[in-house]
N, C-alpha and C. Protein backbone atom coordinates (compact mmCIF):
# COMPACT_ATOMS: atom_id res chain seq x y z
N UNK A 1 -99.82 37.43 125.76
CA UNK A 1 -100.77 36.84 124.86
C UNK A 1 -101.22 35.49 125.40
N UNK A 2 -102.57 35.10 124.65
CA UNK A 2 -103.07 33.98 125.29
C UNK A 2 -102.97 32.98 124.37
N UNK A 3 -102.62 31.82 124.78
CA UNK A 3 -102.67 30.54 123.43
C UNK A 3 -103.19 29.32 124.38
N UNK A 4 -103.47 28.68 123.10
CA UNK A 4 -103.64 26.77 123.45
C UNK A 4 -103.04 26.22 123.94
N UNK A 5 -103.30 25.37 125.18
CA UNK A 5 -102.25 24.62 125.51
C UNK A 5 -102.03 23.41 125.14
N UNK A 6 -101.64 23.25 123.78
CA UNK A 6 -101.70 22.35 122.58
C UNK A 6 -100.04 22.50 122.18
N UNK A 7 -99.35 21.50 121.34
CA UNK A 7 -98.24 21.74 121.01
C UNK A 7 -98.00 23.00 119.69
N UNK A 8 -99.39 23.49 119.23
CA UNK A 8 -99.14 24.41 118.11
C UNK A 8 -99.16 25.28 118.83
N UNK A 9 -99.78 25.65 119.85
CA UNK A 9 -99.77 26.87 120.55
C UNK A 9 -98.37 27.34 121.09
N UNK A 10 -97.59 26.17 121.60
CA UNK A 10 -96.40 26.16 122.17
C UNK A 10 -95.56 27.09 121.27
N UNK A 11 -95.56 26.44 119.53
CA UNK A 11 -94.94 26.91 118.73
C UNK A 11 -95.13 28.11 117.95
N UNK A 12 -96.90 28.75 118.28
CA UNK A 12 -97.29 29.75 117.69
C UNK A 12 -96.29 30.65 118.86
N UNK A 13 -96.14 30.56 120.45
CA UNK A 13 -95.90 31.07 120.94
C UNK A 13 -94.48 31.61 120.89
N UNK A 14 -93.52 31.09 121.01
CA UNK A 14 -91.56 30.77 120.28
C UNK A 14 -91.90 31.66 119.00
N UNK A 15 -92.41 31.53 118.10
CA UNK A 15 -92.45 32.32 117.00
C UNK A 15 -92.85 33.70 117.33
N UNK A 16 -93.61 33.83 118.05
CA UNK A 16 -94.33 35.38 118.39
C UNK A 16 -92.59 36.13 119.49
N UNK A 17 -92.22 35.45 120.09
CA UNK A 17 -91.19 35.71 120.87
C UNK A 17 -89.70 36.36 119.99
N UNK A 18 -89.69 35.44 119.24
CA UNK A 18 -88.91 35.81 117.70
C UNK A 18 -88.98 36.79 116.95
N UNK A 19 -89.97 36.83 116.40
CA UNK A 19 -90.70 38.01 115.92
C UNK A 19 -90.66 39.63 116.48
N UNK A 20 -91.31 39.38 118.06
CA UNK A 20 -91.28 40.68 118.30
C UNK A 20 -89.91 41.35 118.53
N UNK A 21 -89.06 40.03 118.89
CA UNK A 21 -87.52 40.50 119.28
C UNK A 21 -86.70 40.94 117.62
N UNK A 22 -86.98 41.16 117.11
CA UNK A 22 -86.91 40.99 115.63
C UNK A 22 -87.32 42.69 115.25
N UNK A 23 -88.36 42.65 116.00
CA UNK A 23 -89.29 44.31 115.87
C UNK A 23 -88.75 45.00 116.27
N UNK A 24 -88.11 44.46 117.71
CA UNK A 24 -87.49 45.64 118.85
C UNK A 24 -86.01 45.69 118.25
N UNK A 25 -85.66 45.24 117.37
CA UNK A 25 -84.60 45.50 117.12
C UNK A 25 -82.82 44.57 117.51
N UNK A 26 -83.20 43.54 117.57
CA UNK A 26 -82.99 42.25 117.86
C UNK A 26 -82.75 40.99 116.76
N UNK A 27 -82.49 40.91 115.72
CA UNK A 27 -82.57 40.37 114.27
C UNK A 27 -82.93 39.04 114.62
N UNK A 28 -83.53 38.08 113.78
CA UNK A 28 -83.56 36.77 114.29
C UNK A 28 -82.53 35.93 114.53
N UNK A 29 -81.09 36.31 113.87
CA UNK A 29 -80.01 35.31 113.51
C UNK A 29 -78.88 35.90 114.58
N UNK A 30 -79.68 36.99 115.55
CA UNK A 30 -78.86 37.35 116.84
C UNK A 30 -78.30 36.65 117.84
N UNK A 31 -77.79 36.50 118.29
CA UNK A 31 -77.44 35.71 120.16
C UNK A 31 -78.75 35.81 121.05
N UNK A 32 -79.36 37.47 121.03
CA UNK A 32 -79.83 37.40 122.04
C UNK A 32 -81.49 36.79 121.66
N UNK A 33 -81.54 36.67 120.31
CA UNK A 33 -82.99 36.21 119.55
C UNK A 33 -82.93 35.05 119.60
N UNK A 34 -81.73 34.57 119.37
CA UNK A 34 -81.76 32.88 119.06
C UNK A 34 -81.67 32.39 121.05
N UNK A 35 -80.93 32.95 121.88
CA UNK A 35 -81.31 32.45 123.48
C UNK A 35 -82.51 32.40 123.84
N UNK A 36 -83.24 33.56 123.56
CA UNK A 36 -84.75 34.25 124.28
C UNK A 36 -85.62 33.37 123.62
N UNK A 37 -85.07 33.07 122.61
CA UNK A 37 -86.34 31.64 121.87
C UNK A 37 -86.14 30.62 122.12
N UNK A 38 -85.36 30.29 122.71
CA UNK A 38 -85.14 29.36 123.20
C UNK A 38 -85.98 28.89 124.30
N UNK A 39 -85.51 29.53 125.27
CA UNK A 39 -85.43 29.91 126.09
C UNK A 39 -87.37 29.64 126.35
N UNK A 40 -88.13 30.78 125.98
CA UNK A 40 -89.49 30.46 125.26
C UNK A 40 -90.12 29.43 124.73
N UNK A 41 -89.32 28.92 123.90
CA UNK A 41 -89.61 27.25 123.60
C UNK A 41 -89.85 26.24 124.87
N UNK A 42 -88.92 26.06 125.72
CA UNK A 42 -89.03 25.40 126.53
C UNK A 42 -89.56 26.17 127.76
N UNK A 43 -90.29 26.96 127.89
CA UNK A 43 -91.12 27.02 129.36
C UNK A 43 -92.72 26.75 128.62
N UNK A 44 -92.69 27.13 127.09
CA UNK A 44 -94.12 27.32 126.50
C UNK A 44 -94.19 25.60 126.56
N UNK A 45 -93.35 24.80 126.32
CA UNK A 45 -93.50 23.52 126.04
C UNK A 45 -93.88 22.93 127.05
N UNK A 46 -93.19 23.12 128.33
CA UNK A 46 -93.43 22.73 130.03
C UNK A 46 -95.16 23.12 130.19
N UNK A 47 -95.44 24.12 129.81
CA UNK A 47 -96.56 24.77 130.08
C UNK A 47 -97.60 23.81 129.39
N UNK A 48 -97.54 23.44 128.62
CA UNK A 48 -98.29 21.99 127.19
C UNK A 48 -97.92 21.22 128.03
N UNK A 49 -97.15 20.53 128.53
CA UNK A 49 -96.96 18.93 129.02
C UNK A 49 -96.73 19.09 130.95
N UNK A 50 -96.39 20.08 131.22
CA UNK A 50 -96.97 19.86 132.82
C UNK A 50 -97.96 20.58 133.26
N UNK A 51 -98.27 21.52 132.56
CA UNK A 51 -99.14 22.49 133.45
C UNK A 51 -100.58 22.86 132.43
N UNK A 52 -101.19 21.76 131.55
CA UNK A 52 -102.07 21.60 130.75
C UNK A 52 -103.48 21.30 131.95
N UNK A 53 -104.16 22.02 132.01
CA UNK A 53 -105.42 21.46 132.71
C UNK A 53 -106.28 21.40 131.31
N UNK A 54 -107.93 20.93 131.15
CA UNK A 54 -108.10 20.53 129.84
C UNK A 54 -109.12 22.18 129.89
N UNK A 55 -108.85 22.16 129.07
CA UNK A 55 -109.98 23.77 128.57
C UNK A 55 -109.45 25.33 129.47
N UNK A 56 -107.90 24.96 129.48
CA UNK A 56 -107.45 25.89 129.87
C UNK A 56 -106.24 26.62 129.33
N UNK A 57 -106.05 27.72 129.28
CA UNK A 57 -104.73 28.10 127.85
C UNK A 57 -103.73 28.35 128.95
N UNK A 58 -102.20 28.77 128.30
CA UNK A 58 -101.87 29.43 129.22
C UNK A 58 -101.27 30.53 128.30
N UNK A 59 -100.54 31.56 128.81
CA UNK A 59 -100.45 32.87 128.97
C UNK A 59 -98.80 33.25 128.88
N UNK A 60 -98.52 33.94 128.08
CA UNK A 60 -96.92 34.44 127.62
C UNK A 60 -96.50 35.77 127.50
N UNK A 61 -96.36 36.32 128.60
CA UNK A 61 -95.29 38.00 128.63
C UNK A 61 -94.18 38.00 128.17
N UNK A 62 -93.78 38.98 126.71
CA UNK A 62 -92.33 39.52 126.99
C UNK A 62 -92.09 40.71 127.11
N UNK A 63 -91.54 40.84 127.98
CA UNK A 63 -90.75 42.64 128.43
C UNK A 63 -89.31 43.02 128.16
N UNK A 64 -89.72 44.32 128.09
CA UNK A 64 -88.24 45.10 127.99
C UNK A 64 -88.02 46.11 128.76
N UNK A 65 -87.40 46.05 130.29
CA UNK A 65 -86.84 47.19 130.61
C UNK A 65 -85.42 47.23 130.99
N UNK A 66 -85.31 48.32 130.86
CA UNK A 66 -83.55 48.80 130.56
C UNK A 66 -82.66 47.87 129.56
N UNK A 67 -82.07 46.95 130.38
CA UNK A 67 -81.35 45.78 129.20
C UNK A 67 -82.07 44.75 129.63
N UNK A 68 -83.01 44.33 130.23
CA UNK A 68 -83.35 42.95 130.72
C UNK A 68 -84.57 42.69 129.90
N UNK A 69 -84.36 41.39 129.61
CA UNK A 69 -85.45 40.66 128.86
C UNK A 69 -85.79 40.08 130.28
N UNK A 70 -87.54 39.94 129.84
CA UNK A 70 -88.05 38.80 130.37
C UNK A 70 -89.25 38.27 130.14
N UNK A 71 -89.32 36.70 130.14
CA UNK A 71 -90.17 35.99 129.78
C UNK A 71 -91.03 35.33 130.82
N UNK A 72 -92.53 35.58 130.93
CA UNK A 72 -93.09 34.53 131.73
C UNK A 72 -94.22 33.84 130.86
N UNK A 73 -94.36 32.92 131.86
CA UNK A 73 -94.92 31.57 130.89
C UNK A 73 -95.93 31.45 131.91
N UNK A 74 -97.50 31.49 132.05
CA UNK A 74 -98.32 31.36 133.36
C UNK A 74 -99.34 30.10 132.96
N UNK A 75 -99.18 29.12 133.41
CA UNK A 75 -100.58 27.74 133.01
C UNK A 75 -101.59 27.78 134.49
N UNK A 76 -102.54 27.01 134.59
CA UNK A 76 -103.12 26.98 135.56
C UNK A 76 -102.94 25.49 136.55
N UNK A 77 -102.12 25.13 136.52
CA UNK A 77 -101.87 23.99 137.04
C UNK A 77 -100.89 23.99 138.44
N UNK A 78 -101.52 24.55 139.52
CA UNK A 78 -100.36 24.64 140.68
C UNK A 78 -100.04 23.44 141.34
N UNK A 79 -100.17 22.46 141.17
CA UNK A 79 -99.68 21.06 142.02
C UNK A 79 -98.69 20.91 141.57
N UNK A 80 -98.21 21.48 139.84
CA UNK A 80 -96.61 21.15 139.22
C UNK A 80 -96.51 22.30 139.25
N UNK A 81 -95.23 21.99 140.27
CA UNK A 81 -94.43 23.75 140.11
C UNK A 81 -92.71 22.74 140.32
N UNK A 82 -92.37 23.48 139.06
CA UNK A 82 -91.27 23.35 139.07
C UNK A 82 -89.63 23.25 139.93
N UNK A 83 -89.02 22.33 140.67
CA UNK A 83 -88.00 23.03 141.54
C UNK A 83 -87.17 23.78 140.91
N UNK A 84 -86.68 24.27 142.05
CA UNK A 84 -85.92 25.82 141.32
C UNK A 84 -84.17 25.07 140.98
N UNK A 85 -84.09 24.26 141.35
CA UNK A 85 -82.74 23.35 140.54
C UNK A 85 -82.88 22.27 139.59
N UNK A 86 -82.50 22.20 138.73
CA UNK A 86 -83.07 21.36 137.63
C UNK A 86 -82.36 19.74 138.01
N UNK A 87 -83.21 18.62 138.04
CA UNK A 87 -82.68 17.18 138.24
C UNK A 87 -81.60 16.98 137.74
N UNK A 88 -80.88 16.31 138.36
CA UNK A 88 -79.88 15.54 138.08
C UNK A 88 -80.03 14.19 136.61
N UNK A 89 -79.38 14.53 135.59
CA UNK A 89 -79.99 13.09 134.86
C UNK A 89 -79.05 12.20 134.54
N UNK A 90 -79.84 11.15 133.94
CA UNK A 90 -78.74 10.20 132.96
C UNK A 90 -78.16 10.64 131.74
N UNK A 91 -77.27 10.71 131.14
CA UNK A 91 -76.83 10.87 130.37
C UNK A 91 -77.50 10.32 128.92
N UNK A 92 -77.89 9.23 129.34
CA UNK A 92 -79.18 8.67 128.06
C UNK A 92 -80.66 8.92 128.13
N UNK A 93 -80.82 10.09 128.95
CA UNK A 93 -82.16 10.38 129.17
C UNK A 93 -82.60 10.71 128.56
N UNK A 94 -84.01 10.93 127.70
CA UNK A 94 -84.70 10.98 126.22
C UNK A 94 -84.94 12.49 127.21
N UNK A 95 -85.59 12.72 128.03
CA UNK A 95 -86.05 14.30 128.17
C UNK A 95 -86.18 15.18 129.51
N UNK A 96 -86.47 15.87 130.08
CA UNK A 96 -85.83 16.25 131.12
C UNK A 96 -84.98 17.33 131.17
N UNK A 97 -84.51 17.94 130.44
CA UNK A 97 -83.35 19.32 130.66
C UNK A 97 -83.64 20.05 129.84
N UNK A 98 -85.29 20.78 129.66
CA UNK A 98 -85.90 22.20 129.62
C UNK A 98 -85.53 22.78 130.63
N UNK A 99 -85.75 22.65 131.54
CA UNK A 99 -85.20 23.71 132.91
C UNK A 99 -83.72 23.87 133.14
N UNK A 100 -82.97 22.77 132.75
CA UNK A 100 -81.69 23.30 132.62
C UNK A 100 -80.88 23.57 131.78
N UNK A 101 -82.10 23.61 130.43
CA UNK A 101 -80.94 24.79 129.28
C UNK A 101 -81.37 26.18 129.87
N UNK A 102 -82.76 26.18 130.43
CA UNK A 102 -83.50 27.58 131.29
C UNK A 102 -82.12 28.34 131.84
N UNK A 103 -82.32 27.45 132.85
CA UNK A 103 -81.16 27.79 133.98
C UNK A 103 -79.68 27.80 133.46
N UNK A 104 -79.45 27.65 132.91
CA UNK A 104 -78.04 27.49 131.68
C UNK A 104 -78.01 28.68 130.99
N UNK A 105 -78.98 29.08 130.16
CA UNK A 105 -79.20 30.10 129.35
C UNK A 105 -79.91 31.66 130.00
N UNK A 106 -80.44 31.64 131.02
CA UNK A 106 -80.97 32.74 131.31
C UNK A 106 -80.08 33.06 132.75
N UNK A 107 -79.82 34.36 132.76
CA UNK A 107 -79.46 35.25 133.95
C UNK A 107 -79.96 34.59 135.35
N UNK A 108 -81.43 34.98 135.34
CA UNK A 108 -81.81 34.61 136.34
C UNK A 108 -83.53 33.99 135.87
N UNK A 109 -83.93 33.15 136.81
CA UNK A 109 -85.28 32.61 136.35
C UNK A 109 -85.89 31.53 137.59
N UNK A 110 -86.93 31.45 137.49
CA UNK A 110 -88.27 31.23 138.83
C UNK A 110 -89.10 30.58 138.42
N UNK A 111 -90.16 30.78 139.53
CA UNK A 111 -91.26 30.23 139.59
C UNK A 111 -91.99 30.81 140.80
N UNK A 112 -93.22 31.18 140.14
CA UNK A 112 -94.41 32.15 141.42
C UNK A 112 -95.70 32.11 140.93
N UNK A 113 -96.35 31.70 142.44
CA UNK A 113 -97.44 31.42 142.20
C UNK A 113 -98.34 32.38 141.28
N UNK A 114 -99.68 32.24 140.60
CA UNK A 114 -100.72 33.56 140.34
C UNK A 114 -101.11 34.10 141.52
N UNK A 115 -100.67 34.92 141.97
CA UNK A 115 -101.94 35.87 143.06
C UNK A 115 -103.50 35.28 143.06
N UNK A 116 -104.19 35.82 142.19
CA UNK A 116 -105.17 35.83 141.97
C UNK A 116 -106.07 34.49 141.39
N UNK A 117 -105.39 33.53 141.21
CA UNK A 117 -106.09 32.46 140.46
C UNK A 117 -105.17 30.86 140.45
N UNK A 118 -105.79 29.86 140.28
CA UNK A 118 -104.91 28.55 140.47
C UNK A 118 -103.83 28.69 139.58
N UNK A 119 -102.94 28.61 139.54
CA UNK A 119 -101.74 27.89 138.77
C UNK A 119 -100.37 28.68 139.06
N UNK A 120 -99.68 29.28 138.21
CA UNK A 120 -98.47 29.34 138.35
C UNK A 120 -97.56 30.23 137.39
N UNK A 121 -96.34 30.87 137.73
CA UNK A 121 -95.46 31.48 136.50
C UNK A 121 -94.07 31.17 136.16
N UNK A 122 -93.87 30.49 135.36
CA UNK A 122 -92.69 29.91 135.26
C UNK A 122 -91.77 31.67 134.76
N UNK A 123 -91.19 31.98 134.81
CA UNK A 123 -89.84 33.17 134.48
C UNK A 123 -88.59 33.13 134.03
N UNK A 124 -88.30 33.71 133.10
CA UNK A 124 -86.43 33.61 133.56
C UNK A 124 -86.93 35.50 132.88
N UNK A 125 -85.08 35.75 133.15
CA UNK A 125 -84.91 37.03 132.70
C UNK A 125 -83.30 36.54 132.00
N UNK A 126 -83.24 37.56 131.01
CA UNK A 126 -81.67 37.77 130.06
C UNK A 126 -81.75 39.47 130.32
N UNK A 127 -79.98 39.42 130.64
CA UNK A 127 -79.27 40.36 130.29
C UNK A 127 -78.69 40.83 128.83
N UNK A 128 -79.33 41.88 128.56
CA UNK A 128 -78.88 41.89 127.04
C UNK A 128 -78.20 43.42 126.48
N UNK A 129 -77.57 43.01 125.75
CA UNK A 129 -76.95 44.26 125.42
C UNK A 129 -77.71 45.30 124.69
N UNK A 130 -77.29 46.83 124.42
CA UNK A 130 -78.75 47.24 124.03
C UNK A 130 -78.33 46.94 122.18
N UNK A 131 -79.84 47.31 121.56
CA UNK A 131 -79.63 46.27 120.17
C UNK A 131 -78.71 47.88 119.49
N UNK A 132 -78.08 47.34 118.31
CA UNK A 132 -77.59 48.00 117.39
C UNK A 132 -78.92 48.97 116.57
N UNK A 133 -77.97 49.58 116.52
CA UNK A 133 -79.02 51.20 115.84
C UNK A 133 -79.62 51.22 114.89
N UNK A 134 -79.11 49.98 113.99
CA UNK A 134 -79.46 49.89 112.40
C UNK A 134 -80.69 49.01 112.53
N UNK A 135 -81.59 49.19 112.06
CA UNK A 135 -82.99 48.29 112.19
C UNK A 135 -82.20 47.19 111.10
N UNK A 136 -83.40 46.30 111.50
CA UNK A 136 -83.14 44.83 110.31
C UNK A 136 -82.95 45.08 109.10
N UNK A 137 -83.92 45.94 108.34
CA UNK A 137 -83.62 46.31 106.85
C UNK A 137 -82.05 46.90 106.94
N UNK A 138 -81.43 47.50 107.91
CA UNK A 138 -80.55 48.44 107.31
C UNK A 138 -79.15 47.32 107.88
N UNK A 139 -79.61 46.19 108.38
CA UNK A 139 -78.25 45.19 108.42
C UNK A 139 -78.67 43.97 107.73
N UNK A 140 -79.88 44.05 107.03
CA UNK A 140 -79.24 42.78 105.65
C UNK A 140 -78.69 43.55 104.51
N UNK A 141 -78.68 44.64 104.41
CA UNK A 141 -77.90 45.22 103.70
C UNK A 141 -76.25 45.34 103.99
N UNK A 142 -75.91 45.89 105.09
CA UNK A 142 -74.96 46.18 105.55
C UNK A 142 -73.90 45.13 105.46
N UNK A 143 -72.55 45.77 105.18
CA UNK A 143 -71.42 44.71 104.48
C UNK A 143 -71.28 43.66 105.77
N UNK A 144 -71.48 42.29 105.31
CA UNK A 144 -71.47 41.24 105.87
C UNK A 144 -70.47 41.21 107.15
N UNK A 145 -68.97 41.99 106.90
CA UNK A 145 -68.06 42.12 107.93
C UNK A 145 -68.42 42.33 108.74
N UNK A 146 -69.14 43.56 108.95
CA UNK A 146 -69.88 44.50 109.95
C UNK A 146 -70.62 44.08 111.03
N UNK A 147 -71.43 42.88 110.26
CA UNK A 147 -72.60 41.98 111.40
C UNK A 147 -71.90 40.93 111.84
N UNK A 148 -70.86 40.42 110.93
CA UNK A 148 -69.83 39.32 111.82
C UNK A 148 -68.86 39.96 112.65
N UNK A 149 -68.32 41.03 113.05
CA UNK A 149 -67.49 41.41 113.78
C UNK A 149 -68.49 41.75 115.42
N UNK A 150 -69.23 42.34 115.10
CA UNK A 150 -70.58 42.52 116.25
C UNK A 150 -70.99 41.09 116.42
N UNK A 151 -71.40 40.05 116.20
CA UNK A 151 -71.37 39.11 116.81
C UNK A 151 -70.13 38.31 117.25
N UNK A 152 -69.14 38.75 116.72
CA UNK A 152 -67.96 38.14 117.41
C UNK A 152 -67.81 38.90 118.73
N UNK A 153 -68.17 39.91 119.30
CA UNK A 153 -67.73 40.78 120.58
C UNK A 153 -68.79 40.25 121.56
N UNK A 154 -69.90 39.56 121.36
CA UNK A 154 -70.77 39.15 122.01
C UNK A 154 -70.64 37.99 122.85
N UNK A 155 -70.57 38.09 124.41
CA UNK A 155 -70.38 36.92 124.59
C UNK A 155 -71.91 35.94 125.48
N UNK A 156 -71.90 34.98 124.73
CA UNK A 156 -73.57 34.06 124.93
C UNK A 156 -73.18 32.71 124.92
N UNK A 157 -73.78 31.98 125.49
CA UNK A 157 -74.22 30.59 125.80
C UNK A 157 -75.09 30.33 124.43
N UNK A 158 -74.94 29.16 123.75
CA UNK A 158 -76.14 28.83 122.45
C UNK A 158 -76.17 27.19 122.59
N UNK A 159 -77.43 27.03 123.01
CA UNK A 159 -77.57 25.56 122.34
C UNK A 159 -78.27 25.20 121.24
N UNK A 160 -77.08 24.11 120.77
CA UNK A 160 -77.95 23.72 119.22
C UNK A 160 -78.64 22.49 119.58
N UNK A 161 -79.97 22.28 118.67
CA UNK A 161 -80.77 21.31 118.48
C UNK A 161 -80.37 20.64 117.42
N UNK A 162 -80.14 19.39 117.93
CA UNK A 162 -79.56 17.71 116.45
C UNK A 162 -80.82 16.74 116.94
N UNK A 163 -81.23 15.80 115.96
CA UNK A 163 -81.96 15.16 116.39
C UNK A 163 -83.10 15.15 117.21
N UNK A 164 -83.53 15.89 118.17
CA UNK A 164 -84.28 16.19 118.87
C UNK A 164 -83.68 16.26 120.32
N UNK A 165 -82.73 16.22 120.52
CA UNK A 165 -81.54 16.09 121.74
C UNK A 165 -80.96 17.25 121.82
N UNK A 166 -80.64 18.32 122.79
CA UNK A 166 -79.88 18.91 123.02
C UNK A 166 -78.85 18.84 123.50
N UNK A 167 -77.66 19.80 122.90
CA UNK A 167 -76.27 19.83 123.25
C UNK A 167 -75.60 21.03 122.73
N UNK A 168 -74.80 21.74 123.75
CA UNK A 168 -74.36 22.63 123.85
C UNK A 168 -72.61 22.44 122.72
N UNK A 169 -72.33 23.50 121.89
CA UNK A 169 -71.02 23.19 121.03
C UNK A 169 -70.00 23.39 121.87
């Protein structure tokens, strides 16, 4: 899909990511819904603040094959391309480590040029387990044990947002 490269767009975008993972069978209050949005959040956000040319959108794939998620994020801005290791920071640094909750949180993840046109694709991919059988309606119903024991067997990386700072529990 195509959006603004505006900060609502960023967020129309994270929501659409949510959502569809939600469709496919993926609940929102999942591991692998709450990573992949994440996850989404911060390349759609990179895409708004580095890779904004003016009157230009950028562009958001998500896929599903076999167990692998993946997300690309495409702006038109190729002079910022991301290194593929995320900086080193200060510890009091106000911002700076989108790419390395990226790289923290996703399997594997990149950066490649467009073929065809100026700018760029930011990527990651998740390994995910395949979703449970019961669609969403049939696990907000389902006895509460049931969905806490299945997320207890899961094992994921989660960072929480305080303040506007990230940090991992």
């Amino acid at each position: 899909m195509q959006f603004t490269s505006t900060p609502r767009g960023a967020r129309l975008a994270r929501r659409l990511v949510s959502h569809r993972l939600n469709e496919w069978g993926h609940p929102y209050t999942t591991p692998t819904n709450e990573t992949l949005t994440l996850i989404a959040a911060e390349l759609t956000a990179n895409a708004v603040r580095h890779g904004h040319v003016p009157g230009r959108d950028f562009h958001l794939q998500l896929t599903l094959t076999a167990s692998t998620f993946r997300i690309e994020v495409t702006d038109t801005r190729a002079e910022k391309r991301p290194s593929s290791t995320p900086p080193t920071l200060a510890p009091d640094a106000e911002s700076g480590r989108g790419l390395l909750l990226v790289a923290t949180l996703a399997d594997e993840w990149g950066v490649t040029p467009r073929p065809a046109a100026p700018g760029k694709t930011v990527w990651a991919e998740l390994l995910v387990p395949s979703p449970d059988p019961m669609t969403p309606r049939q696990a907000e119903s389902a006895p509460a044990s049931r969905i806490q024991v299945q997320a207890d067997h899961e094992t994921h990386v989660r960072a929480d947002v305080a303040g506007g700072q990230y940090r991992q529990p």
